[in-house]
PDB file of N, CA and C in Angstrom:
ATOM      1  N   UNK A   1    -129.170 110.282  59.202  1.00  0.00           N
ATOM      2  CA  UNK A   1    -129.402 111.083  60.397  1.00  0.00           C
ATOM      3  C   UNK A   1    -128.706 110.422  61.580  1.00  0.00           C
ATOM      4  N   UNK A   2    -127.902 111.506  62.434  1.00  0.00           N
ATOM      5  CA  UNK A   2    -127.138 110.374  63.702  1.00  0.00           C
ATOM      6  C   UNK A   2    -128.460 110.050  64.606  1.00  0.00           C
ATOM      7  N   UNK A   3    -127.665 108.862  65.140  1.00  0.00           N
ATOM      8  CA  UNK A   3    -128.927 108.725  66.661  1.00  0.00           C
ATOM      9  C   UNK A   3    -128.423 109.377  67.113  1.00  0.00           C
ATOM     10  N   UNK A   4    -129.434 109.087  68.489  1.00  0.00           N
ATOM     11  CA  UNK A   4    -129.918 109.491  69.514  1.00  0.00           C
ATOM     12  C   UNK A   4    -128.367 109.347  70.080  1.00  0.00           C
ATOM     13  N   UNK A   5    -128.244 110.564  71.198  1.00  0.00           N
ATOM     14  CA  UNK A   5    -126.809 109.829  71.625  1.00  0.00           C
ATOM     15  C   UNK A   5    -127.472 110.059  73.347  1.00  0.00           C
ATOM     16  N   UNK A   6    -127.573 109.379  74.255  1.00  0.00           N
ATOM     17  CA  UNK A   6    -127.959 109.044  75.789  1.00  0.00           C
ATOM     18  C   UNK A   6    -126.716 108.838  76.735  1.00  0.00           C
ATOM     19  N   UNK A   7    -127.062 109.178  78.084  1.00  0.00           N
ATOM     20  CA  UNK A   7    -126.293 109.244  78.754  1.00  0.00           C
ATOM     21  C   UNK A   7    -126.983 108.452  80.329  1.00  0.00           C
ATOM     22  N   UNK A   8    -126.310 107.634  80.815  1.00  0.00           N
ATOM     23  CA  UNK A   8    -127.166 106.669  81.279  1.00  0.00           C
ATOM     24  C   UNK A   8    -125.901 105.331  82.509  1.00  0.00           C
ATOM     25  N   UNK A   9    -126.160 106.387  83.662  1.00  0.00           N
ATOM     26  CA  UNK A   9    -125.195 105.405  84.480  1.00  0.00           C
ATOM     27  C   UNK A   9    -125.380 103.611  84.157  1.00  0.00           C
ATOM     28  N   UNK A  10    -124.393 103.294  84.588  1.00  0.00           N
ATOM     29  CA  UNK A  10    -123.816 102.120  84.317  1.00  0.00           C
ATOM     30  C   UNK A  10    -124.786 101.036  85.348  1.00  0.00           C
ATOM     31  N   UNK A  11    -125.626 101.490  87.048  1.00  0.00           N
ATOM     32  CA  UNK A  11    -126.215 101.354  87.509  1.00  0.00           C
ATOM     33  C   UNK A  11    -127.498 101.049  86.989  1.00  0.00           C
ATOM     34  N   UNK A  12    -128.290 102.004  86.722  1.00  0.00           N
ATOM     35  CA  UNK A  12    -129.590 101.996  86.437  1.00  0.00           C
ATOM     36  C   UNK A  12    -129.749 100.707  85.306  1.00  0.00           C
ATOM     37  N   UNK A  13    -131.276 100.406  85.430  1.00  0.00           N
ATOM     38  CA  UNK A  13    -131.432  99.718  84.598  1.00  0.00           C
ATOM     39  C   UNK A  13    -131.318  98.968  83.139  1.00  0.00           C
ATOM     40  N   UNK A  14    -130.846  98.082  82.041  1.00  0.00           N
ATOM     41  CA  UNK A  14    -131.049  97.929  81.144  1.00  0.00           C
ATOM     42  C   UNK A  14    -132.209  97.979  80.301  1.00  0.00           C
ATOM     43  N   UNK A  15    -132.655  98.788  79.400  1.00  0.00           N
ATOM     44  CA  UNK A  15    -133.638  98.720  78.524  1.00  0.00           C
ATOM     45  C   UNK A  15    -133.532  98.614  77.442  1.00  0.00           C
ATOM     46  N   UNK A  16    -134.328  98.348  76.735  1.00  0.00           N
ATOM     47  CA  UNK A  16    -134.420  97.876  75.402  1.00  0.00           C
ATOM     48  C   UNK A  16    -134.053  98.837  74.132  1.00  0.00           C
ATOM     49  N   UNK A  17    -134.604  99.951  74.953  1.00  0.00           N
ATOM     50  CA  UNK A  17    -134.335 101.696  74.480  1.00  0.00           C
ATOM     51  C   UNK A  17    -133.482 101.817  73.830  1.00  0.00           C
ATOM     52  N   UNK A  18    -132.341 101.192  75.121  1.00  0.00           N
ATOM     53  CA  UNK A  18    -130.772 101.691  74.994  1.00  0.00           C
ATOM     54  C   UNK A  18    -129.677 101.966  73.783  1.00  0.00           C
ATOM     55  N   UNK A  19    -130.439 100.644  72.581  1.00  0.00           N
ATOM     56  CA  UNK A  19    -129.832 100.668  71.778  1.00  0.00           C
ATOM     57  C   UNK A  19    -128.326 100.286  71.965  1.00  0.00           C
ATOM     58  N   UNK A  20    -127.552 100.545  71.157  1.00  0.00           N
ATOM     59  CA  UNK A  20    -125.850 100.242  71.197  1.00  0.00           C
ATOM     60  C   UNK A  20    -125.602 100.788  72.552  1.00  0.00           C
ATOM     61  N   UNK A  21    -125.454 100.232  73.472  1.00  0.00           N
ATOM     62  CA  UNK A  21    -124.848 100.434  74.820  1.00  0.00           C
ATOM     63  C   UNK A  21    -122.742 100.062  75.291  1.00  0.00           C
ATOM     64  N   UNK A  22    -122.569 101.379  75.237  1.00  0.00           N
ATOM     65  CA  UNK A  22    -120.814 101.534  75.203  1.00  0.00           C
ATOM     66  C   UNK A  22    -120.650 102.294  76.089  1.00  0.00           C
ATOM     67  N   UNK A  23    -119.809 101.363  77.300  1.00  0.00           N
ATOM     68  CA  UNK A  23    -119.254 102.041  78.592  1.00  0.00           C
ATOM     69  C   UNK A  23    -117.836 102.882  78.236  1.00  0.00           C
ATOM     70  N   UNK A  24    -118.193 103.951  78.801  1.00  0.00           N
ATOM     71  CA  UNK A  24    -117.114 105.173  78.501  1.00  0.00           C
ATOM     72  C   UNK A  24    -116.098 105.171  79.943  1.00  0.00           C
ATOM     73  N   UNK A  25    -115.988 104.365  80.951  1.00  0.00           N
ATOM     74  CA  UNK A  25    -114.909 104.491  81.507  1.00  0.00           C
ATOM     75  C   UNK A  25    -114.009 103.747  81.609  1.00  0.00           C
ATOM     76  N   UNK A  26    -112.697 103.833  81.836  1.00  0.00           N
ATOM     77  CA  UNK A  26    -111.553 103.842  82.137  1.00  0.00           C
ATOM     78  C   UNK A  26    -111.370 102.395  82.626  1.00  0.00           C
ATOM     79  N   UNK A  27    -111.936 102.352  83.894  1.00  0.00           N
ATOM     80  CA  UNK A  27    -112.599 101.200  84.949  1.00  0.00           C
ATOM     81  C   UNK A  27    -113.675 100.522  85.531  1.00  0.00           C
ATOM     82  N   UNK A  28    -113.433  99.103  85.223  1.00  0.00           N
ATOM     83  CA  UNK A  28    -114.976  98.834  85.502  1.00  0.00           C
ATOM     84  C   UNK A  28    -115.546  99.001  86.578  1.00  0.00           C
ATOM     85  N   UNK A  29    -116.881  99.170  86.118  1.00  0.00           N
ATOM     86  CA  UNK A  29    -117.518 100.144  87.246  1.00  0.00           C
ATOM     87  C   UNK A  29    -117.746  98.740  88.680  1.00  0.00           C
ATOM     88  N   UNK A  30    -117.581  99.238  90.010  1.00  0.00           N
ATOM     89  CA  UNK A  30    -117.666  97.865  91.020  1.00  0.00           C
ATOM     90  C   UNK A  30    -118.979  97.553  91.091  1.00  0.00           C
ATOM     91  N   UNK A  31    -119.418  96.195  91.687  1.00  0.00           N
ATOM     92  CA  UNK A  31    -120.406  95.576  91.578  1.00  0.00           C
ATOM     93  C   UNK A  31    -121.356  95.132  90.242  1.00  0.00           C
ATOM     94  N   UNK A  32    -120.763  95.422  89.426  1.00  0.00           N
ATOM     95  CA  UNK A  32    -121.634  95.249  88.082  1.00  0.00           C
ATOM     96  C   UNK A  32    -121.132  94.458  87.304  1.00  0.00           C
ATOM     97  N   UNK A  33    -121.681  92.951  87.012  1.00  0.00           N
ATOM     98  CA  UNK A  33    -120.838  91.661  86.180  1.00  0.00           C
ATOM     99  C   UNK A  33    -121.047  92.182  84.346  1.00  0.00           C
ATOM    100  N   UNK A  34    -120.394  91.865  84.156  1.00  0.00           N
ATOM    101  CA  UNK A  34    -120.530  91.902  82.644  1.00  0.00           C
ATOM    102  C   UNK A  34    -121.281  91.139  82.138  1.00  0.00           C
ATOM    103  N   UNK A  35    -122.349  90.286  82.726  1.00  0.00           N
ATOM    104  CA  UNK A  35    -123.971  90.223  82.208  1.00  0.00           C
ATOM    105  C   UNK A  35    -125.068  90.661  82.545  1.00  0.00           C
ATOM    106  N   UNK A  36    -124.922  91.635  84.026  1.00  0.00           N
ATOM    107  CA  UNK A  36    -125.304  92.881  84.091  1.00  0.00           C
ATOM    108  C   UNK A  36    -125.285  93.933  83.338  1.00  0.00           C
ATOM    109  N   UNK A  37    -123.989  94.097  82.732  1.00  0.00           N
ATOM    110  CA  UNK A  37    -123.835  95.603  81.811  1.00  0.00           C
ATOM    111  C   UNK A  37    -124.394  95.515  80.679  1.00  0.00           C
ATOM    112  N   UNK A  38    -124.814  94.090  80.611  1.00  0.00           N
ATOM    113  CA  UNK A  38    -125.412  93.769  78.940  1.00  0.00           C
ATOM    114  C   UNK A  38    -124.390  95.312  77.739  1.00  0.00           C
ATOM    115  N   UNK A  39    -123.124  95.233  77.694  1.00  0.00           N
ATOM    116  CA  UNK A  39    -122.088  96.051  76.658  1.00  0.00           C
ATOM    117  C   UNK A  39    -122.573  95.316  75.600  1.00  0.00           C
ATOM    118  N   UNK A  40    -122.773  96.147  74.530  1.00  0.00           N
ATOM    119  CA  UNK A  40    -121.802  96.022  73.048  1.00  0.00           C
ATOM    120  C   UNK A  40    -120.582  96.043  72.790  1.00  0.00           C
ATOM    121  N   UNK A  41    -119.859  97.607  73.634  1.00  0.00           N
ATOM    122  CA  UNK A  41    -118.602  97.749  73.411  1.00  0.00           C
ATOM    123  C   UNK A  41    -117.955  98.383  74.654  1.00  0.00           C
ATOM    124  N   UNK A  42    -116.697  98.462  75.182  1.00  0.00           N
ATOM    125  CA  UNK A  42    -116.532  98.572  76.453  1.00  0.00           C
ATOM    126  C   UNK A  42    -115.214  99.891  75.798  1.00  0.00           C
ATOM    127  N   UNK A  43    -115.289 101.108  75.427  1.00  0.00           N
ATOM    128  CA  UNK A  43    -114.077 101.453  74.795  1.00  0.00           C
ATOM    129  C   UNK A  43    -113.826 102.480  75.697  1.00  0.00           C
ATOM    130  N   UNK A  44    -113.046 102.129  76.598  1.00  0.00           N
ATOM    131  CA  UNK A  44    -111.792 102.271  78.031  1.00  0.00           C
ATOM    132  C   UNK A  44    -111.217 103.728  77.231  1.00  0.00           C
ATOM    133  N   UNK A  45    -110.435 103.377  75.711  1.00  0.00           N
ATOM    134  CA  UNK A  45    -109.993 104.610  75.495  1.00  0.00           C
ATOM    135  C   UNK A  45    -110.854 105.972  75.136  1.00  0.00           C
ATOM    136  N   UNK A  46    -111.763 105.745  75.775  1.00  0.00           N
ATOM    137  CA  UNK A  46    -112.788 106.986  75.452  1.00  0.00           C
ATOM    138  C   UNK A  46    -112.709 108.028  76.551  1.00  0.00           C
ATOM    139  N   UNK A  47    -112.609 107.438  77.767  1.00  0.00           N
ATOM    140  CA  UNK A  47    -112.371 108.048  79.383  1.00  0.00           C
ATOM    141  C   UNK A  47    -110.642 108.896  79.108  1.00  0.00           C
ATOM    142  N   UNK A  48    -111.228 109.532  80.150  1.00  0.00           N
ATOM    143  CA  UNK A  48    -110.098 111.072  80.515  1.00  0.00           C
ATOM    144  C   UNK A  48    -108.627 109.724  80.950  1.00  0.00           C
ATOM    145  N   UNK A  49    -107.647 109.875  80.741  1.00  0.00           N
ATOM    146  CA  UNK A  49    -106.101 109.687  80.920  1.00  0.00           C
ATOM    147  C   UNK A  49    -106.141 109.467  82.761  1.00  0.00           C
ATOM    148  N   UNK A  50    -105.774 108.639  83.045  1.00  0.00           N
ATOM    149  CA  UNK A  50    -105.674 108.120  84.477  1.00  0.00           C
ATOM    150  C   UNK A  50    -105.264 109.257  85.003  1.00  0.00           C
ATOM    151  N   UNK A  51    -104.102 110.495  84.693  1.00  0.00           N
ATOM    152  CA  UNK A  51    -103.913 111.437  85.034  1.00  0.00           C
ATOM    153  C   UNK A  51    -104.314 112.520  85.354  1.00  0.00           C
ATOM    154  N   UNK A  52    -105.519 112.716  84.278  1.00  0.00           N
ATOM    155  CA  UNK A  52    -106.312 113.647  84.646  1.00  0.00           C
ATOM    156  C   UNK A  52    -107.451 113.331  85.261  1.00  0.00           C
ATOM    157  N   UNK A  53    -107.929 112.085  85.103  1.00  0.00           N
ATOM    158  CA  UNK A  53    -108.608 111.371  85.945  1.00  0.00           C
ATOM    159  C   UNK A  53    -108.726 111.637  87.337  1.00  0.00           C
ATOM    160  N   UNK A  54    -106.840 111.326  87.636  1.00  0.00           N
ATOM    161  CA  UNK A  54    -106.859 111.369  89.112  1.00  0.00           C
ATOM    162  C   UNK A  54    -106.294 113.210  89.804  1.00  0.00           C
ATOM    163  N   UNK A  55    -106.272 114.242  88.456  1.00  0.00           N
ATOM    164  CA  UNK A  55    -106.053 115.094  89.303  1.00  0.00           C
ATOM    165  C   UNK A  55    -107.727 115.749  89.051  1.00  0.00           C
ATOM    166  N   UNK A  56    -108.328 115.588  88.651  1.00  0.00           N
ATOM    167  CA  UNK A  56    -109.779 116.465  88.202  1.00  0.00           C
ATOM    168  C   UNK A  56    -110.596 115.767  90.083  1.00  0.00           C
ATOM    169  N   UNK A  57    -110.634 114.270  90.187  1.00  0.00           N
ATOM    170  CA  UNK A  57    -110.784 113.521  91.589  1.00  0.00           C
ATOM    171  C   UNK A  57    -112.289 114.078  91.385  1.00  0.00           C
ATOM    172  N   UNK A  58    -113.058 114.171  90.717  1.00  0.00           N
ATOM    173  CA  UNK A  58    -114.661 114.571  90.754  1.00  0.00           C
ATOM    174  C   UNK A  58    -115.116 115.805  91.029  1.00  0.00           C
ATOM    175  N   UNK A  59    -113.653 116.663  91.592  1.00  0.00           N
ATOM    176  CA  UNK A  59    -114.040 117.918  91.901  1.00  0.00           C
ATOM    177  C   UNK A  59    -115.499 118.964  91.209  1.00  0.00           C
ATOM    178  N   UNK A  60    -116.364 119.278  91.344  1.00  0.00           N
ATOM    179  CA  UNK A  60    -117.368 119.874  90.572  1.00  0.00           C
ATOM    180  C   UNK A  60    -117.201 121.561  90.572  1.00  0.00           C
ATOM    181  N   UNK A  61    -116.103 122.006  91.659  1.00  0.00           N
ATOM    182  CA  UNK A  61    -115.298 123.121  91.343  1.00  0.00           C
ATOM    183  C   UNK A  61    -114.354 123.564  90.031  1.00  0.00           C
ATOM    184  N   UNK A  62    -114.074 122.198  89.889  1.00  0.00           N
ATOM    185  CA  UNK A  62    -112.922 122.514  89.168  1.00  0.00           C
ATOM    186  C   UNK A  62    -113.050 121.991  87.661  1.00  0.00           C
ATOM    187  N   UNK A  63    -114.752 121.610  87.196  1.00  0.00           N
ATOM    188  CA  UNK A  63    -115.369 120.904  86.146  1.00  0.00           C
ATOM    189  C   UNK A  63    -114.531 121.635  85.053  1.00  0.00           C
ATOM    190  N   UNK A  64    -114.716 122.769  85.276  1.00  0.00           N
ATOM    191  CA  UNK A  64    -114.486 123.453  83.391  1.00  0.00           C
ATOM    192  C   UNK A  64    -112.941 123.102  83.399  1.00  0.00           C
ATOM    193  N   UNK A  65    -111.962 123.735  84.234  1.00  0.00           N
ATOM    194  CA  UNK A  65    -110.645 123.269  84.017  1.00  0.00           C
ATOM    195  C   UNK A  65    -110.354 121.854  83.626  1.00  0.00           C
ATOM    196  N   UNK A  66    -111.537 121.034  84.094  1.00  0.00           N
ATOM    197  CA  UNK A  66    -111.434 119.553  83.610  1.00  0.00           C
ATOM    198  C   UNK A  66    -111.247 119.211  82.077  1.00  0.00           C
ATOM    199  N   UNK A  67    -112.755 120.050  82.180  1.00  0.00           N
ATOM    200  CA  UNK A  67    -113.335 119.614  80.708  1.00  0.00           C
ATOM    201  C   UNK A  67    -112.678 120.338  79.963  1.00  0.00           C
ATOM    202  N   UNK A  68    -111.450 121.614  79.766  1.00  0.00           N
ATOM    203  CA  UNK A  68    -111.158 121.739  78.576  1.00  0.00           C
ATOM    204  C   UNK A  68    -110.121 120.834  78.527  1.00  0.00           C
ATOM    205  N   UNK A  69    -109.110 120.412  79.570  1.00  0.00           N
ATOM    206  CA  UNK A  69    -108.575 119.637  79.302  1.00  0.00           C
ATOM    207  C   UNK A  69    -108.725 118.238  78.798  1.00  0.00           C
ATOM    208  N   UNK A  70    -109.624 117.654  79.387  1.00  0.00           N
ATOM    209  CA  UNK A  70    -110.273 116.312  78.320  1.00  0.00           C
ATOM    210  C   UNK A  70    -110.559 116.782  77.004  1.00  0.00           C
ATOM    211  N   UNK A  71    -110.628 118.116  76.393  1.00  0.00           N
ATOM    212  CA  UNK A  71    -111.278 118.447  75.275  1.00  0.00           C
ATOM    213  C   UNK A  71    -110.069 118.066  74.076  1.00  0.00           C
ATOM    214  N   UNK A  72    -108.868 118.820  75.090  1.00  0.00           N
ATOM    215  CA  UNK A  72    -107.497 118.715  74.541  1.00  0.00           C
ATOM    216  C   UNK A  72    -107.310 117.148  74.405  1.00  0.00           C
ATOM    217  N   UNK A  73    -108.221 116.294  75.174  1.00  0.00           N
ATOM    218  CA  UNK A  73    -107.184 114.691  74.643  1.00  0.00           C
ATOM    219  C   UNK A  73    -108.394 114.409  73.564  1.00  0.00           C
ATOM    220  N   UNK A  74    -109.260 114.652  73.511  1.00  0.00           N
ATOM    221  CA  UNK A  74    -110.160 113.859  72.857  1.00  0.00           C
ATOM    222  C   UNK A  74    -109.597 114.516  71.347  1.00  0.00           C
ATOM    223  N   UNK A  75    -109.584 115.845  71.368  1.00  0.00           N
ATOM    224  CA  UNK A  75    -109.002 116.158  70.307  1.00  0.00           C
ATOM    225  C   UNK A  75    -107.805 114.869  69.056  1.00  0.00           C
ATOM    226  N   UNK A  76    -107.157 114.599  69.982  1.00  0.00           N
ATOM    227  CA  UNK A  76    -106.289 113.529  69.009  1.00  0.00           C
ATOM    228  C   UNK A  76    -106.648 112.346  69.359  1.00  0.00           C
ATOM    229  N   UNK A  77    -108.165 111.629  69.948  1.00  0.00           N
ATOM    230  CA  UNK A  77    -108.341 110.622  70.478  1.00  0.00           C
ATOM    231  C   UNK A  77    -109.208 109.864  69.385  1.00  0.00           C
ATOM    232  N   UNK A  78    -108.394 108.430  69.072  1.00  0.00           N
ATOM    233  CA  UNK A  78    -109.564 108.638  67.661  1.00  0.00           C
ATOM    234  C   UNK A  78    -110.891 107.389  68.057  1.00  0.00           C
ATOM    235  N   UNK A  79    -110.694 107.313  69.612  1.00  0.00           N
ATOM    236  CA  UNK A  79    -112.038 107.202  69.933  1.00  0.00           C
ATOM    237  C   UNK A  79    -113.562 107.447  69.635  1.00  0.00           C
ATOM    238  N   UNK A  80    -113.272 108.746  69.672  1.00  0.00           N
ATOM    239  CA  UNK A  80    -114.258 110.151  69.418  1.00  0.00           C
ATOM    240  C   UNK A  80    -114.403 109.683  67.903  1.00  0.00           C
ATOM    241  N   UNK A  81    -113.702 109.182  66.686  1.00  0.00           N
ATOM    242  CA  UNK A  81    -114.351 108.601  65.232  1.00  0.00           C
ATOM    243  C   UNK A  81    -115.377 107.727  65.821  1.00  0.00           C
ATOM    244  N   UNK A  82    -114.559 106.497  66.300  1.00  0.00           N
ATOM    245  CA  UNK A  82    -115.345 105.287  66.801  1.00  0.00           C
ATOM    246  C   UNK A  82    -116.456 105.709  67.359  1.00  0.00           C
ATOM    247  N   UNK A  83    -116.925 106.471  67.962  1.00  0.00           N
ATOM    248  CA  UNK A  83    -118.017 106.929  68.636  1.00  0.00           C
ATOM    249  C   UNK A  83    -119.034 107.206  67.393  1.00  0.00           C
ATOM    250  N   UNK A  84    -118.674 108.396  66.642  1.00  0.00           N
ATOM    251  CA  UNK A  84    -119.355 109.288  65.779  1.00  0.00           C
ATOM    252  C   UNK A  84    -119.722 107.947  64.781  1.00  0.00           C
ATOM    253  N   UNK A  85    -118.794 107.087  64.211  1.00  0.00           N
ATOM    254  CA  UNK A  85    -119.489 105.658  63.473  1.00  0.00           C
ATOM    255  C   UNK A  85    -120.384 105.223  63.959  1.00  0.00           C
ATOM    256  N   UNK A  86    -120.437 104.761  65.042  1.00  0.00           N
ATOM    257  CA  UNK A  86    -121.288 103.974  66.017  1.00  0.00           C
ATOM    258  C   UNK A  86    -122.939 105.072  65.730  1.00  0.00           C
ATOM    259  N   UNK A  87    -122.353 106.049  66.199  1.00  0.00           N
ATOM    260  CA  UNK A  87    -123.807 107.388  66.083  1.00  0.00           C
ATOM    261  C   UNK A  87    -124.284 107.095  64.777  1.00  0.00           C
ATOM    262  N   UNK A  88    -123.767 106.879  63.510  1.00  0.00           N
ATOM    263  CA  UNK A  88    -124.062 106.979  62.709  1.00  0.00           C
ATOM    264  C   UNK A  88    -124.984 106.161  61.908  1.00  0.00           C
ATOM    265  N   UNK A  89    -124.519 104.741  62.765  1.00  0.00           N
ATOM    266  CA  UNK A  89    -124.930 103.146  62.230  1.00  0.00           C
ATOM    267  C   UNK A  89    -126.036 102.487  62.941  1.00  0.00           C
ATOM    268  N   UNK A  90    -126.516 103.310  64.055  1.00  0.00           N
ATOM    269  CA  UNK A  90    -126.954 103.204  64.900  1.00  0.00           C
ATOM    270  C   UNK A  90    -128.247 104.171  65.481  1.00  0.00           C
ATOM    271  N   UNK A  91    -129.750 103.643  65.453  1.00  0.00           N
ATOM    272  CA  UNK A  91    -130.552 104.615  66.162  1.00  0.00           C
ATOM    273  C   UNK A  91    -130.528 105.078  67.340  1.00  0.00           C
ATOM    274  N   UNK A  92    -129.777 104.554  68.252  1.00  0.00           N
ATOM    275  CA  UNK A  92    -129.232 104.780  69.343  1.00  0.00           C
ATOM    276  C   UNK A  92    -128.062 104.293  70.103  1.00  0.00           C
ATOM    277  N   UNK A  93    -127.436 105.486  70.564  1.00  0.00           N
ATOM    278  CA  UNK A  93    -126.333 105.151  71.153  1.00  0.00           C
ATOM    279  C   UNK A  93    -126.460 105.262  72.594  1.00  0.00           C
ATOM    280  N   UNK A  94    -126.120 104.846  73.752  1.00  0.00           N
ATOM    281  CA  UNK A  94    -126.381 105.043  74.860  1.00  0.00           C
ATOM    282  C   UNK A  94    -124.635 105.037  75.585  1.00  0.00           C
ATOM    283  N   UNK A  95    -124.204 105.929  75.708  1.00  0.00           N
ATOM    284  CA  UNK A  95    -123.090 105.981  76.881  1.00  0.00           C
ATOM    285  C   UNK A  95    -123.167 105.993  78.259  1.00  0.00           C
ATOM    286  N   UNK A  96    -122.444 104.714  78.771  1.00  0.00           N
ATOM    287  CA  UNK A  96    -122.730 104.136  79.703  1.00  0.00           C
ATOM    288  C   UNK A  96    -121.265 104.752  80.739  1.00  0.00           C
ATOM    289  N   UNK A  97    -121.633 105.191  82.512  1.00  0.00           N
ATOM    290  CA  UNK A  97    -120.678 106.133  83.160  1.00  0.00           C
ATOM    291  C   UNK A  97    -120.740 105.132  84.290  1.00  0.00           C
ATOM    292  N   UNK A  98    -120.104 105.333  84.980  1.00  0.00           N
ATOM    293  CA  UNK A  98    -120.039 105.127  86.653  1.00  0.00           C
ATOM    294  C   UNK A  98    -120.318 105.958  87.764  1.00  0.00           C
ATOM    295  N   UNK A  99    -120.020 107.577  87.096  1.00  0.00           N
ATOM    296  CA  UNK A  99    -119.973 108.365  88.074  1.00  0.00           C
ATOM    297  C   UNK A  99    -121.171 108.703  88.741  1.00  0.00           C
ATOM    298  N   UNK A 100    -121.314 109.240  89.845  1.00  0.00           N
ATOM    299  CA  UNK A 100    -122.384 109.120  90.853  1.00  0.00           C
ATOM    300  C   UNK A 100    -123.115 110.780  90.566  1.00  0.00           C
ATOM    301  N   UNK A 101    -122.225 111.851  89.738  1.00  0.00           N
ATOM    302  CA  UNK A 101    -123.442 113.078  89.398  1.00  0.00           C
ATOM    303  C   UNK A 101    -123.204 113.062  88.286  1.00  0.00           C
ATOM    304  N   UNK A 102    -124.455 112.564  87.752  1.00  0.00           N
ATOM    305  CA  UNK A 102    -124.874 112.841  85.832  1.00  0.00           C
ATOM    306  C   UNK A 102    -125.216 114.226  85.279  1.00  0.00           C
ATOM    307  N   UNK A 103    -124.434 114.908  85.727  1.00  0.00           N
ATOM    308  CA  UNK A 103    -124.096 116.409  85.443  1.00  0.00           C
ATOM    309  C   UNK A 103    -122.674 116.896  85.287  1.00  0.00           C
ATOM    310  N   UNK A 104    -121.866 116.654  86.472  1.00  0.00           N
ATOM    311  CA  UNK A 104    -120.836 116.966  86.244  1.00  0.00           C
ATOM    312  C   UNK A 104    -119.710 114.910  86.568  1.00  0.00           C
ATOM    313  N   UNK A 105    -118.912 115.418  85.271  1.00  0.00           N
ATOM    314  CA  UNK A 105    -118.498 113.678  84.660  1.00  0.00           C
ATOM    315  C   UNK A 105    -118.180 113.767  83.134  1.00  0.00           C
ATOM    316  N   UNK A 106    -117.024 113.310  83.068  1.00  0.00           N
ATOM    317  CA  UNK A 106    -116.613 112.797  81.788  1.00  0.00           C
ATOM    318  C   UNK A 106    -117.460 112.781  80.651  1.00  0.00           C
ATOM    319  N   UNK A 107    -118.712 111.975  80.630  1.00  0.00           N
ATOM    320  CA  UNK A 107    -119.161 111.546  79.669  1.00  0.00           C
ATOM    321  C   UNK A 107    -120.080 113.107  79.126  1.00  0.00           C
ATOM    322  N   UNK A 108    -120.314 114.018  79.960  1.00  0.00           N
ATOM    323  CA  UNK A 108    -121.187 115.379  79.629  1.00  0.00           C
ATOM    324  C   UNK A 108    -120.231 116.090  78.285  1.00  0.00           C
ATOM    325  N   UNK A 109    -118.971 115.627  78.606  1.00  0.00           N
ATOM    326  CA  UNK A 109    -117.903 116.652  77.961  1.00  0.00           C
ATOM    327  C   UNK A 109    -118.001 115.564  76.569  1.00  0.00           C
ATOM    328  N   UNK A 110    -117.285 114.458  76.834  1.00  0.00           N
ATOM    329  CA  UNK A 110    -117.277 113.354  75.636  1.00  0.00           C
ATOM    330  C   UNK A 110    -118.783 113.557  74.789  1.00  0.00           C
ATOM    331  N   UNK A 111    -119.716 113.439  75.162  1.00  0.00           N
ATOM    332  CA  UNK A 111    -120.967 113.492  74.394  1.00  0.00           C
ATOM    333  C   UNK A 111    -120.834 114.890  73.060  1.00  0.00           C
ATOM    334  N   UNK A 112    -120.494 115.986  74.306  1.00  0.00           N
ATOM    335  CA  UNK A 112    -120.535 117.302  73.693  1.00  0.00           C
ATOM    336  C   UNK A 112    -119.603 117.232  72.266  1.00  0.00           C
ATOM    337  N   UNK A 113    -118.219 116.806  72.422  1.00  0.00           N
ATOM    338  CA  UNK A 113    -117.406 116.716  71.682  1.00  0.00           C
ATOM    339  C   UNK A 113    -118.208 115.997  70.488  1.00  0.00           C
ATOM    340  N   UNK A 114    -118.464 114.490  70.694  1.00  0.00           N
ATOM    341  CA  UNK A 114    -119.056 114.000  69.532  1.00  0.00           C
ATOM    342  C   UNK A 114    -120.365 114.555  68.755  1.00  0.00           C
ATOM    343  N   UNK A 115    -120.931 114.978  69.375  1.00  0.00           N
ATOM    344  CA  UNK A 115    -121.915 115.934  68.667  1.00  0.00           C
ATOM    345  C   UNK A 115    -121.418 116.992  67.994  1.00  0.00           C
ATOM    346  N   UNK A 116    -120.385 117.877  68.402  1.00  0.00           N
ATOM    347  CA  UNK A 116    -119.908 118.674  67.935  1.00  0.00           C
ATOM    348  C   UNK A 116    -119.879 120.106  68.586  1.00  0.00           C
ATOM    349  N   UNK A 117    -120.247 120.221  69.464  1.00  0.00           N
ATOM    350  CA  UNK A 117    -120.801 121.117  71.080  1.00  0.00           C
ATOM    351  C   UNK A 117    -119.528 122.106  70.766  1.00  0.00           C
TER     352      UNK A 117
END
């Protein structure tokens, strides 16, 4: 059975919960040491292409045009395996974000994909 798969800024607290904790962006998030983030795995290539990164800019107008396009990279991204292993081996997975609305953001779309959404 896969775990649990969570979604869980990079901010908020560490818990015990968390299980396999893997930061999904690009860049590390500021102010947060890497014995703060308490990571398992830090896999950078999981986040949207610096490009689309920087033309999407957080817009929450322009989410869906985002997200099919991230859909299109994840598609050949073999991140998205690495992920689904991890789900697999694992009672919980927790993906870890930076972004400041846990609604609209990268990781809503990435989750979807690995589940199969």
């Amino acid at each position: 059975m896969p775990a649990d798969l969570v979604l869980k800024r990079i901010y908020d607290e560490v818990s015990p919960d968390d299980g396999c904790r893997v930061l999904v962006d690009r860049l590390w998030p500021r102010g947060v040491s890497k014995e703060r983030a308490a990571l398992d795995l830090w896999l950078k290539e999981a986040a949207p292409s610096p490009e689309l990164r920087t033309a999407w800019h957080h817009d929450p107008a322009r989410f869906d045009e985002f997200a099919e396009a991230y859909r299109a990279e994840l598609a050949t991204n073999p991140a998205v395996e690495q992920l689904r292993e991890l789900r697999a081996s694992h009672e919980r997975v927790t993906l870890l974000f930076a972004a400041h609305d846990p609604e609209v953001n990268h990781v809503v779309v990435l989750r979807d994909v690995i589940v199969g959404e």
